[in-house]
N, C-alpha and C. Protein backbone atom coordinates (compact mmCIF):
# COMPACT_ATOMS: atom_id res chain seq x y z
N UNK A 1 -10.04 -120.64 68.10
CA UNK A 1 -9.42 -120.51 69.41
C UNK A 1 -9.63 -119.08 69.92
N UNK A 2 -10.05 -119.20 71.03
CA UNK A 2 -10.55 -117.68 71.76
C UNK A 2 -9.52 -117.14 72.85
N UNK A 3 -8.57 -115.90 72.88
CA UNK A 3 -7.79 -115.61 73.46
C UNK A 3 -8.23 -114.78 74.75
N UNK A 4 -7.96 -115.25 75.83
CA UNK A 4 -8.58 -114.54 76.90
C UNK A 4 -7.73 -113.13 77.52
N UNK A 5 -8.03 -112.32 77.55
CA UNK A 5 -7.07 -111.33 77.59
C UNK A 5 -8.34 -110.75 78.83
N UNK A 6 -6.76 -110.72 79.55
CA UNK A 6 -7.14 -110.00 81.30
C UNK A 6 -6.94 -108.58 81.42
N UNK A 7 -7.96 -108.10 82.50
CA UNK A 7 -7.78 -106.64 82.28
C UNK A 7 -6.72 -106.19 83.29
N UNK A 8 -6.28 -104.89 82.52
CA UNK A 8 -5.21 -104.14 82.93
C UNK A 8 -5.62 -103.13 84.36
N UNK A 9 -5.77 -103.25 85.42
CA UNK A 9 -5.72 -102.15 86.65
C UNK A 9 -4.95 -100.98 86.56
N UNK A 10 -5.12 -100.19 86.94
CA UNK A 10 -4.04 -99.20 87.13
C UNK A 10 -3.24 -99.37 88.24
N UNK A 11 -2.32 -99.59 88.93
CA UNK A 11 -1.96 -99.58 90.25
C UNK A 11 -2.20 -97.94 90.85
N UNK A 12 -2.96 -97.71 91.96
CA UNK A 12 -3.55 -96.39 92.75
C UNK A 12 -2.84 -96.21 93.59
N UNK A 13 -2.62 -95.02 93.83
CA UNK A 13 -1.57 -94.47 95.31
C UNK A 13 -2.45 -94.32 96.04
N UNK A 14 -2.36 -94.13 97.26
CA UNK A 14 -3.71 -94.17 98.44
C UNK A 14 -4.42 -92.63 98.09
N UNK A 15 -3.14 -91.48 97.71
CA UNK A 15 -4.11 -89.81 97.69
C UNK A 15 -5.12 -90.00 95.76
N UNK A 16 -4.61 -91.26 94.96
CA UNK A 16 -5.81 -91.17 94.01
C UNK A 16 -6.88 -91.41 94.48
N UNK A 17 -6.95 -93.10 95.93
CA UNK A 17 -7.93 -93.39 96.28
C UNK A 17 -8.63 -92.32 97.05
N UNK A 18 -8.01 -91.64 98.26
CA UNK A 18 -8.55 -90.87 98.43
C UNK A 18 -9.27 -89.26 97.86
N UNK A 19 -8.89 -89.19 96.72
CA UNK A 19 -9.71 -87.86 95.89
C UNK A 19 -10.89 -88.83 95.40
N UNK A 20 -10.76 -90.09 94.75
CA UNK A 20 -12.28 -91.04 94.16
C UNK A 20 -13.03 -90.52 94.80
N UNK A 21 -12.70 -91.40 96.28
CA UNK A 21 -13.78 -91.80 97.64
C UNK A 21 -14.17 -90.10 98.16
N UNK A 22 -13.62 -89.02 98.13
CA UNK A 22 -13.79 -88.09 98.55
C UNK A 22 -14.75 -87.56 97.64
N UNK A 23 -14.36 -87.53 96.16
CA UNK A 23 -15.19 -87.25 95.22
C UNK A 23 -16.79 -87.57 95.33
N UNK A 24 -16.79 -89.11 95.66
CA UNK A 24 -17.94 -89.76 95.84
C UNK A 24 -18.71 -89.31 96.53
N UNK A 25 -18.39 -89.30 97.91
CA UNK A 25 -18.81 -88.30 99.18
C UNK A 25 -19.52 -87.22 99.12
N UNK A 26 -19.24 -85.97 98.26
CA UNK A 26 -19.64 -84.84 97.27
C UNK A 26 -20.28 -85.14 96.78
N UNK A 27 -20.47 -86.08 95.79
CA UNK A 27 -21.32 -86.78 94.51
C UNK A 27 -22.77 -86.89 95.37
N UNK A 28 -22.38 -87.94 95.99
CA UNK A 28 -23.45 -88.48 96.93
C UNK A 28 -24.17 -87.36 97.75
N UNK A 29 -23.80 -86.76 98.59
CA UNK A 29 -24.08 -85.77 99.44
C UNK A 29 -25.25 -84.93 98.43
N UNK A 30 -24.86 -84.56 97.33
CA UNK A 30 -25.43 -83.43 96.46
C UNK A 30 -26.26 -83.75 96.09
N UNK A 31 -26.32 -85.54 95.50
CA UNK A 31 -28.07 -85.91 94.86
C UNK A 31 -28.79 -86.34 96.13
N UNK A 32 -28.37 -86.15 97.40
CA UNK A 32 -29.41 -86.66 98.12
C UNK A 32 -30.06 -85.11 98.38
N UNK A 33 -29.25 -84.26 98.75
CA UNK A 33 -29.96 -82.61 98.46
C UNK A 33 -30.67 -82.67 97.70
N UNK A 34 -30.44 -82.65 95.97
CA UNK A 34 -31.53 -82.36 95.38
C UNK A 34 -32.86 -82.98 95.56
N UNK A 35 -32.45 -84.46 95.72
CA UNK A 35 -33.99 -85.01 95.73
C UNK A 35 -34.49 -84.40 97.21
N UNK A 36 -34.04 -84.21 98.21
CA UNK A 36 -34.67 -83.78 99.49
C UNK A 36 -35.16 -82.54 99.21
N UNK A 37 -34.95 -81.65 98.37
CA UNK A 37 -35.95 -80.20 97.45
C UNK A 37 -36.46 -80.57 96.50
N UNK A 38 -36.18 -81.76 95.60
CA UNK A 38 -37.52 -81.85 94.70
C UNK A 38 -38.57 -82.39 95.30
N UNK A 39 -38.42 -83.47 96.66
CA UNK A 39 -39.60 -83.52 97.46
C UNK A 39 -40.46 -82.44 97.80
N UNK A 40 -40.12 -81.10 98.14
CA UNK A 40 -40.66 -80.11 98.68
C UNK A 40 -41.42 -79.76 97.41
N UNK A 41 -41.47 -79.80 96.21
CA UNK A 41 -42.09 -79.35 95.24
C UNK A 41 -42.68 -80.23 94.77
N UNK A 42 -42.78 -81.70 94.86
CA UNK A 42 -43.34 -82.80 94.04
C UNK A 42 -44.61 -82.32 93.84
N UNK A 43 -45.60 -82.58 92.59
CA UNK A 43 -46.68 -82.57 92.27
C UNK A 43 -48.26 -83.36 93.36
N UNK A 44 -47.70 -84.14 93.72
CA UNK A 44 -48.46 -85.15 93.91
C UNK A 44 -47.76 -85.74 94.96
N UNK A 45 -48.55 -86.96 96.71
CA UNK A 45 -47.91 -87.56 96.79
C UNK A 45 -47.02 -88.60 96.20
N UNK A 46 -47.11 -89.79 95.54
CA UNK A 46 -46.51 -90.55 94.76
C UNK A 46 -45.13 -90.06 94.05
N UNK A 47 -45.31 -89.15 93.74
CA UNK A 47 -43.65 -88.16 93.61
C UNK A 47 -42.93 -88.20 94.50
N UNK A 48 -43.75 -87.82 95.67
CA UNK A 48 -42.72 -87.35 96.65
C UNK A 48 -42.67 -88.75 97.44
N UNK A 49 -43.45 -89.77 97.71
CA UNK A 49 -42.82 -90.98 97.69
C UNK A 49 -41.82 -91.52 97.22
N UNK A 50 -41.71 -91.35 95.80
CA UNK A 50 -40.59 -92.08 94.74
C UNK A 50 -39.62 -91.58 95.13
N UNK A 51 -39.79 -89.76 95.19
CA UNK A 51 -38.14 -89.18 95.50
C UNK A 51 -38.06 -89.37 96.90
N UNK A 52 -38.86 -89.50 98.13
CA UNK A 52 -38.18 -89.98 99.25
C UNK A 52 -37.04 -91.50 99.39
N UNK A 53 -38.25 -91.94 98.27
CA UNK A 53 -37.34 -93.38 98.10
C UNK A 53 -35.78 -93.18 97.43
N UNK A 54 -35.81 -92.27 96.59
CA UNK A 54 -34.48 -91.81 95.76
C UNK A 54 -33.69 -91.09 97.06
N UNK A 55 -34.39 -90.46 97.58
CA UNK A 55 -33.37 -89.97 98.91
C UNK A 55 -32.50 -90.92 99.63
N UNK A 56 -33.16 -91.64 100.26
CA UNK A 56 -33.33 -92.83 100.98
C UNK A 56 -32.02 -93.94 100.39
N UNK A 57 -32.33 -93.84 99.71
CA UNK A 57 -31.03 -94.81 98.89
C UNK A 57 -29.68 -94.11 98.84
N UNK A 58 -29.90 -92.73 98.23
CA UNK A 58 -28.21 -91.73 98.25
C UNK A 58 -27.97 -91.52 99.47
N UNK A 59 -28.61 -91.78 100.54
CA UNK A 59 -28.34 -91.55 102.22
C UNK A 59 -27.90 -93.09 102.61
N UNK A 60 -28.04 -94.10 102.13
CA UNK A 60 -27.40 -95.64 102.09
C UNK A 60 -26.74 -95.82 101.64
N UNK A 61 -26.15 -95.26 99.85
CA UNK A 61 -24.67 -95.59 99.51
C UNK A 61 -24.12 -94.20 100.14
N UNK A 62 -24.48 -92.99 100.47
CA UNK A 62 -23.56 -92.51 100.98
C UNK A 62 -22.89 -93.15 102.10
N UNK A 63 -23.77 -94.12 103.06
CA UNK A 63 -22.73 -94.56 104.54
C UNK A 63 -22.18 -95.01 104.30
N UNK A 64 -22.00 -96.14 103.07
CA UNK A 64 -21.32 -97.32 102.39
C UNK A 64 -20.38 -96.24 102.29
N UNK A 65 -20.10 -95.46 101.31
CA UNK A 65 -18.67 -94.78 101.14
C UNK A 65 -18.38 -93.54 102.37
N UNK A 66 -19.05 -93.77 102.98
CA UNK A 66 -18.33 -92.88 104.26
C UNK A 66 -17.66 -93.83 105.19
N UNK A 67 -18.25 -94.75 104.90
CA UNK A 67 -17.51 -96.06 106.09
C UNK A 67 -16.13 -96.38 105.31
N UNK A 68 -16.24 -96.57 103.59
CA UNK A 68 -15.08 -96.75 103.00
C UNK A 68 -14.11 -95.64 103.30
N UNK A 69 -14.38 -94.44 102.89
CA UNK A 69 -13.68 -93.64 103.30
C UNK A 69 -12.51 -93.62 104.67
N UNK A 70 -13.45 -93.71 105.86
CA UNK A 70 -12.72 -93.81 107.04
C UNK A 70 -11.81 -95.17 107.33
N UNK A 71 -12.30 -96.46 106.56
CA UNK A 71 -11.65 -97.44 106.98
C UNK A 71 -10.36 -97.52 106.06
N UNK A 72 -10.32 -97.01 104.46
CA UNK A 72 -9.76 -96.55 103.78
C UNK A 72 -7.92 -95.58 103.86
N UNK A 73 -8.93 -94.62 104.45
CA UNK A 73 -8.05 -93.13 104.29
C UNK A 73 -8.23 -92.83 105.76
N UNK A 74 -9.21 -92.57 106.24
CA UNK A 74 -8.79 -91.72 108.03
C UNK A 74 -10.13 -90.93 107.70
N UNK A 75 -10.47 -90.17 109.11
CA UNK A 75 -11.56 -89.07 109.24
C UNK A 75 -11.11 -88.60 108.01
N UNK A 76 -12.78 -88.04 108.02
CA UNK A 76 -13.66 -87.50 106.64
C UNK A 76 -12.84 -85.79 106.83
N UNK A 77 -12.30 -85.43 105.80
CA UNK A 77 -12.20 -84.21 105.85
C UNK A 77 -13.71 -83.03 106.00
N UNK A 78 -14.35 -81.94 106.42
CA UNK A 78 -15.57 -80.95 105.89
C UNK A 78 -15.49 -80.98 104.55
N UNK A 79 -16.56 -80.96 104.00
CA UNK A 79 -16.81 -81.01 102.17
C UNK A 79 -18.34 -79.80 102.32
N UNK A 80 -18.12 -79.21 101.07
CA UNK A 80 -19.48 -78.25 101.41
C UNK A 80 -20.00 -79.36 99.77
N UNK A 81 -21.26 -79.76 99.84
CA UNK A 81 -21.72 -80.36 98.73
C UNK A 81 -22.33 -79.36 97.89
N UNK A 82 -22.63 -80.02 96.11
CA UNK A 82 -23.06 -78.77 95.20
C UNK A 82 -24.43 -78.60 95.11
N UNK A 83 -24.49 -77.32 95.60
CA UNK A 83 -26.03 -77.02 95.78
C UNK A 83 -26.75 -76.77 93.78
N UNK A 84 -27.24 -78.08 93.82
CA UNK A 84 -27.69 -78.10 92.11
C UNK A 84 -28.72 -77.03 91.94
N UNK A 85 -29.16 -76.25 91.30
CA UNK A 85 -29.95 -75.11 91.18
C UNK A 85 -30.77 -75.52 89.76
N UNK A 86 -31.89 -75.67 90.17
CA UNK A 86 -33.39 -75.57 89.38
C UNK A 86 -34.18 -74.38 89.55
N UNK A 87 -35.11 -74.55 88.68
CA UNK A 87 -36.31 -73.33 88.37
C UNK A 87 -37.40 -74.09 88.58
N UNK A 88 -37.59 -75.04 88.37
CA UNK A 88 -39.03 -75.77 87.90
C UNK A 88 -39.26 -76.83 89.14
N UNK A 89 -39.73 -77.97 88.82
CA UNK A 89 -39.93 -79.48 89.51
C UNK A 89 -39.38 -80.14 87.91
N UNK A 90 -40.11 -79.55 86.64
CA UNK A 90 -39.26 -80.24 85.70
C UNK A 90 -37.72 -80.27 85.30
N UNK A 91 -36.85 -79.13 85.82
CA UNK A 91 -36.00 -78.76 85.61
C UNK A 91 -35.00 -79.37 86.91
N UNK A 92 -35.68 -79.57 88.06
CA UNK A 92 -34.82 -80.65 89.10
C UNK A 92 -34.74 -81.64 88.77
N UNK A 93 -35.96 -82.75 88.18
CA UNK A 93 -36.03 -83.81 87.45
C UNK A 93 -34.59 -84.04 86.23
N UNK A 94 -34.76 -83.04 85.63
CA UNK A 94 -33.75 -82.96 84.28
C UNK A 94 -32.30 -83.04 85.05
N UNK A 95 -32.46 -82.05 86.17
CA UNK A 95 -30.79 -82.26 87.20
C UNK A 95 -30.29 -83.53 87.65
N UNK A 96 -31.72 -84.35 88.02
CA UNK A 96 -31.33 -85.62 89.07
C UNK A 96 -31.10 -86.21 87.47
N UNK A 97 -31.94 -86.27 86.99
CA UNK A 97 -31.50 -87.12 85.64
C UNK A 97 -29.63 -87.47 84.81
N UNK A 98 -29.98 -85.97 84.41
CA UNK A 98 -28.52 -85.32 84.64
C UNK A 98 -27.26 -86.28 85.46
N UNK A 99 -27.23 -85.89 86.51
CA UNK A 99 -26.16 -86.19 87.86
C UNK A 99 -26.32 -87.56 87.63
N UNK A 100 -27.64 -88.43 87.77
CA UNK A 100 -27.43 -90.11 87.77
C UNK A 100 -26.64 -90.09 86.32
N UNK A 101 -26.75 -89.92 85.60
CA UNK A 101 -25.29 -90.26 84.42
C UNK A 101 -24.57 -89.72 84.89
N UNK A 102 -24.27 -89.24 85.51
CA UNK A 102 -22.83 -88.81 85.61
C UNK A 102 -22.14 -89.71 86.91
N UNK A 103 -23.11 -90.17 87.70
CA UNK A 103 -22.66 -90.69 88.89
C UNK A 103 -22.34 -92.44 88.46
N UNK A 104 -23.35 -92.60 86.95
CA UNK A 104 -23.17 -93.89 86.43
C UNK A 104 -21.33 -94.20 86.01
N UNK A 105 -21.29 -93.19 85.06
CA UNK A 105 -20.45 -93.09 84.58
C UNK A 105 -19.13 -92.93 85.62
N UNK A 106 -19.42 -92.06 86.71
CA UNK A 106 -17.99 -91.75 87.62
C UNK A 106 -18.18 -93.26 88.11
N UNK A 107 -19.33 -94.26 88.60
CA UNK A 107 -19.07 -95.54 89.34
C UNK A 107 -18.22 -96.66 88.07
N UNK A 108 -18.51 -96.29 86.99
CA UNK A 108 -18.28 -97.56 85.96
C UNK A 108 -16.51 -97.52 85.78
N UNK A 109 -16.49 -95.89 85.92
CA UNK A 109 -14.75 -95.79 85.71
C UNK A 109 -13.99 -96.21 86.82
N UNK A 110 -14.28 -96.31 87.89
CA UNK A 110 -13.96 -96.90 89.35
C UNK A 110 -14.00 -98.12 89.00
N UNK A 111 -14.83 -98.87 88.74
CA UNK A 111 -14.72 -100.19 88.48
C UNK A 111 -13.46 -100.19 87.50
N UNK A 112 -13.67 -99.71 86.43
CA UNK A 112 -12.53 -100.27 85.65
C UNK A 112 -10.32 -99.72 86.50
N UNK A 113 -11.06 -99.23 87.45
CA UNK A 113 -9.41 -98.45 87.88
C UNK A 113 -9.48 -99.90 89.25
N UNK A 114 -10.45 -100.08 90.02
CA UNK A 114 -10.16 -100.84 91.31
C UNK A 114 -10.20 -101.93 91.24
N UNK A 115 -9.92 -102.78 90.15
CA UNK A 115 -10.02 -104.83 90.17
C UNK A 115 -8.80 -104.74 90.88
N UNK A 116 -7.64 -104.27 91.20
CA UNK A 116 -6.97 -104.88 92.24
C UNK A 116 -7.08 -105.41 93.24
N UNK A 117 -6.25 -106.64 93.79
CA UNK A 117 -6.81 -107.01 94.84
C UNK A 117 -6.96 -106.28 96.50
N UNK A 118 -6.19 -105.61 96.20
CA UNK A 118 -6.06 -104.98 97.60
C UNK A 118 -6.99 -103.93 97.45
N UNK A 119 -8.21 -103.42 96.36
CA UNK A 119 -8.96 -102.85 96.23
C UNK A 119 -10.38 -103.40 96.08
N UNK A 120 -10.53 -104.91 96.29
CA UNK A 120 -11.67 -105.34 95.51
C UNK A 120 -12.79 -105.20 96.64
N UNK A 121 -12.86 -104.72 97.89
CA UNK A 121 -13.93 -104.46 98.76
C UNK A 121 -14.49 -102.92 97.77
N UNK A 122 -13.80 -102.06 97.51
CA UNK A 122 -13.89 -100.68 96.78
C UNK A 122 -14.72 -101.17 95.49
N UNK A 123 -13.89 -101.88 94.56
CA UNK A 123 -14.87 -102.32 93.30
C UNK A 123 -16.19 -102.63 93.37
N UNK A 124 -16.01 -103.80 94.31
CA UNK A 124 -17.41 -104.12 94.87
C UNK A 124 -18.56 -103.16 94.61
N UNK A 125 -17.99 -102.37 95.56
CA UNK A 125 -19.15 -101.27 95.78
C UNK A 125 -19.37 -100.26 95.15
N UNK A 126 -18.47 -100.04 94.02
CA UNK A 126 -18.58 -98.70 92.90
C UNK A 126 -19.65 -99.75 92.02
N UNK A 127 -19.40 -101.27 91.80
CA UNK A 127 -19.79 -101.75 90.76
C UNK A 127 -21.60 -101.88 91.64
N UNK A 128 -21.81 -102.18 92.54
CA UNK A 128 -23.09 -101.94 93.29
C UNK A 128 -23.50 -100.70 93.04
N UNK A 129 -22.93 -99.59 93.18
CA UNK A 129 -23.65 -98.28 93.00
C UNK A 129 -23.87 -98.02 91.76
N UNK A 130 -22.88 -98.64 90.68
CA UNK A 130 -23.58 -97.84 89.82
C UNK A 130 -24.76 -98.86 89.01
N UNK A 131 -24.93 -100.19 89.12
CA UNK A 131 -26.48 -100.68 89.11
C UNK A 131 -27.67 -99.71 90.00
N UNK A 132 -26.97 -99.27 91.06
CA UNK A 132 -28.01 -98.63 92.08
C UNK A 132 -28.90 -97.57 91.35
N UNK A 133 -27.41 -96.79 90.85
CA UNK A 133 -27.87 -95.48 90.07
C UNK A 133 -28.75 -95.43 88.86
N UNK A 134 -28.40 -96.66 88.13
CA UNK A 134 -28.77 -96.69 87.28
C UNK A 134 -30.64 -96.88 87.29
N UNK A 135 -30.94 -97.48 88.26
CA UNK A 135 -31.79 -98.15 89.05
C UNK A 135 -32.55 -96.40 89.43
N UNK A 136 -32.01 -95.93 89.89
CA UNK A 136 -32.45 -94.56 90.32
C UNK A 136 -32.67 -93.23 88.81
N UNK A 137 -31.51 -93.39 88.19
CA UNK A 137 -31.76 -93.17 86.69
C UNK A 137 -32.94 -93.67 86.44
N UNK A 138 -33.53 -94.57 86.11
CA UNK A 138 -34.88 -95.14 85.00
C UNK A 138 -36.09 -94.43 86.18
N UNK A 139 -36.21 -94.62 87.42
CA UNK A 139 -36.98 -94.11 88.13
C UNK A 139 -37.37 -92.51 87.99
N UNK A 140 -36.14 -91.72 88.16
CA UNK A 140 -36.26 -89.99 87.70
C UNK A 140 -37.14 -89.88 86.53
N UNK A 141 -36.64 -90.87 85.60
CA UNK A 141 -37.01 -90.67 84.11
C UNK A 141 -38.14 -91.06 83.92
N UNK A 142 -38.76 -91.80 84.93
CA UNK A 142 -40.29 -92.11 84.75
C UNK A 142 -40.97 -91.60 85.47
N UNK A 143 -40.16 -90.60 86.29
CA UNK A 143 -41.53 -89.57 86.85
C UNK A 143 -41.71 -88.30 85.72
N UNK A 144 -40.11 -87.75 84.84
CA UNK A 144 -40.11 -86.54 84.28
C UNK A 144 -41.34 -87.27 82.95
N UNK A 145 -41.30 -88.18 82.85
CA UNK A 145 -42.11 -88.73 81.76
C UNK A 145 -43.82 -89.01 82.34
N UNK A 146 -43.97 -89.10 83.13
CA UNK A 146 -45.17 -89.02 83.61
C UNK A 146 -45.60 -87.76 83.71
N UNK A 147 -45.07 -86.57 83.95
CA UNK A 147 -45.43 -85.68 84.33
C UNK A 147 -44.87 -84.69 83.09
N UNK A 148 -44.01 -84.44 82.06
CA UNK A 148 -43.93 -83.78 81.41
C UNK A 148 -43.37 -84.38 80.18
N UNK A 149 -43.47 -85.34 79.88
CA UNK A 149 -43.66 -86.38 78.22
C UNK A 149 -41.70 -86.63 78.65
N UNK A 150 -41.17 -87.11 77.48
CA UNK A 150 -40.16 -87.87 77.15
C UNK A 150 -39.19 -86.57 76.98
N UNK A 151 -38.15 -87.36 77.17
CA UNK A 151 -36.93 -86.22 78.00
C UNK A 151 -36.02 -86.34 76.16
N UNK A 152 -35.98 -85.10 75.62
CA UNK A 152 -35.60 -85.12 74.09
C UNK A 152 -33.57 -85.32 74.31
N UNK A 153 -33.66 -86.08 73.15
CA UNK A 153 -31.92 -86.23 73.63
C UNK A 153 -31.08 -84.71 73.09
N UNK A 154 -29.64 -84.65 73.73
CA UNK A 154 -28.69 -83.44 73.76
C UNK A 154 -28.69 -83.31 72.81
């Protein structure tokens, strides 16, 4: 006999939701910067294809959570985003690499905080982004691997 055991939500006050979604905003904002300067350095066109395409996408879930945001919480507060700092084209690669885990990881914990119902448009879309990212993850990693061998683990 198999016991089905349901998951636990946290119940969220609207200022948790709003630091997530604000968080996100930042998140988002910052990897679409970097890839819009690792374009400027790409090796090759086909680089700078791939990372336009990587742009292109953090400029699409960003509207997704800017629209959440406002329909959410109210106008967007000013946010200055983090200007990621590289040396190389390999060393931006290693950043975007970098940040997509971390953006995996900040979408997967959202999922596990928003199955509520009065949150499940929000889940939705953390649980969409972070396939997205992940999606954008294997891509970074197969250009830093094309261009400078296999990325050694921490």
């Amino acid at each position: 006999m198999y016991r089905k055991y349901a998951p636990r939500f946290i119940a969220l006050t609207k200022e948790q939701l709003q630091q997530t979604l604000f968080e996100s905003l930042i998140q988002l904002a910052s990897l679409q910067n970097l890839y819009s300067r690792l374009i400027n350095i790409a090796p090759n066109e086909e680089h700078r294809g791939y990372l336009q395409y990587l742009m292109e996408e953090e400029t699409a879930i960003l509207h997704i959570f800017t629209d959440l945001y406002t329909r959410y919480i109210g106008p967007i507060p000013q946010y200055d985003i983090r200007n990621y700092e590289f040396s190389s084209y390999a060393d931006g690669l290693y950043q975007a690499i970098h940040h997509e885990i971390e953006r995996i990881r900040f979408c997967r914990e959202r999922v596990l905080l928003y199955g509520q119902e009065e949150y499940r448009e929000i889940y939705d879309f953390y649980y969409d982004a972070s396939i997205r990212h992940a999606a954008h993850l294997n891509l970074a990693t197969v250009l830093f691997n094309q261009t400078f061998g296999y990325i050694p683990p921490n």
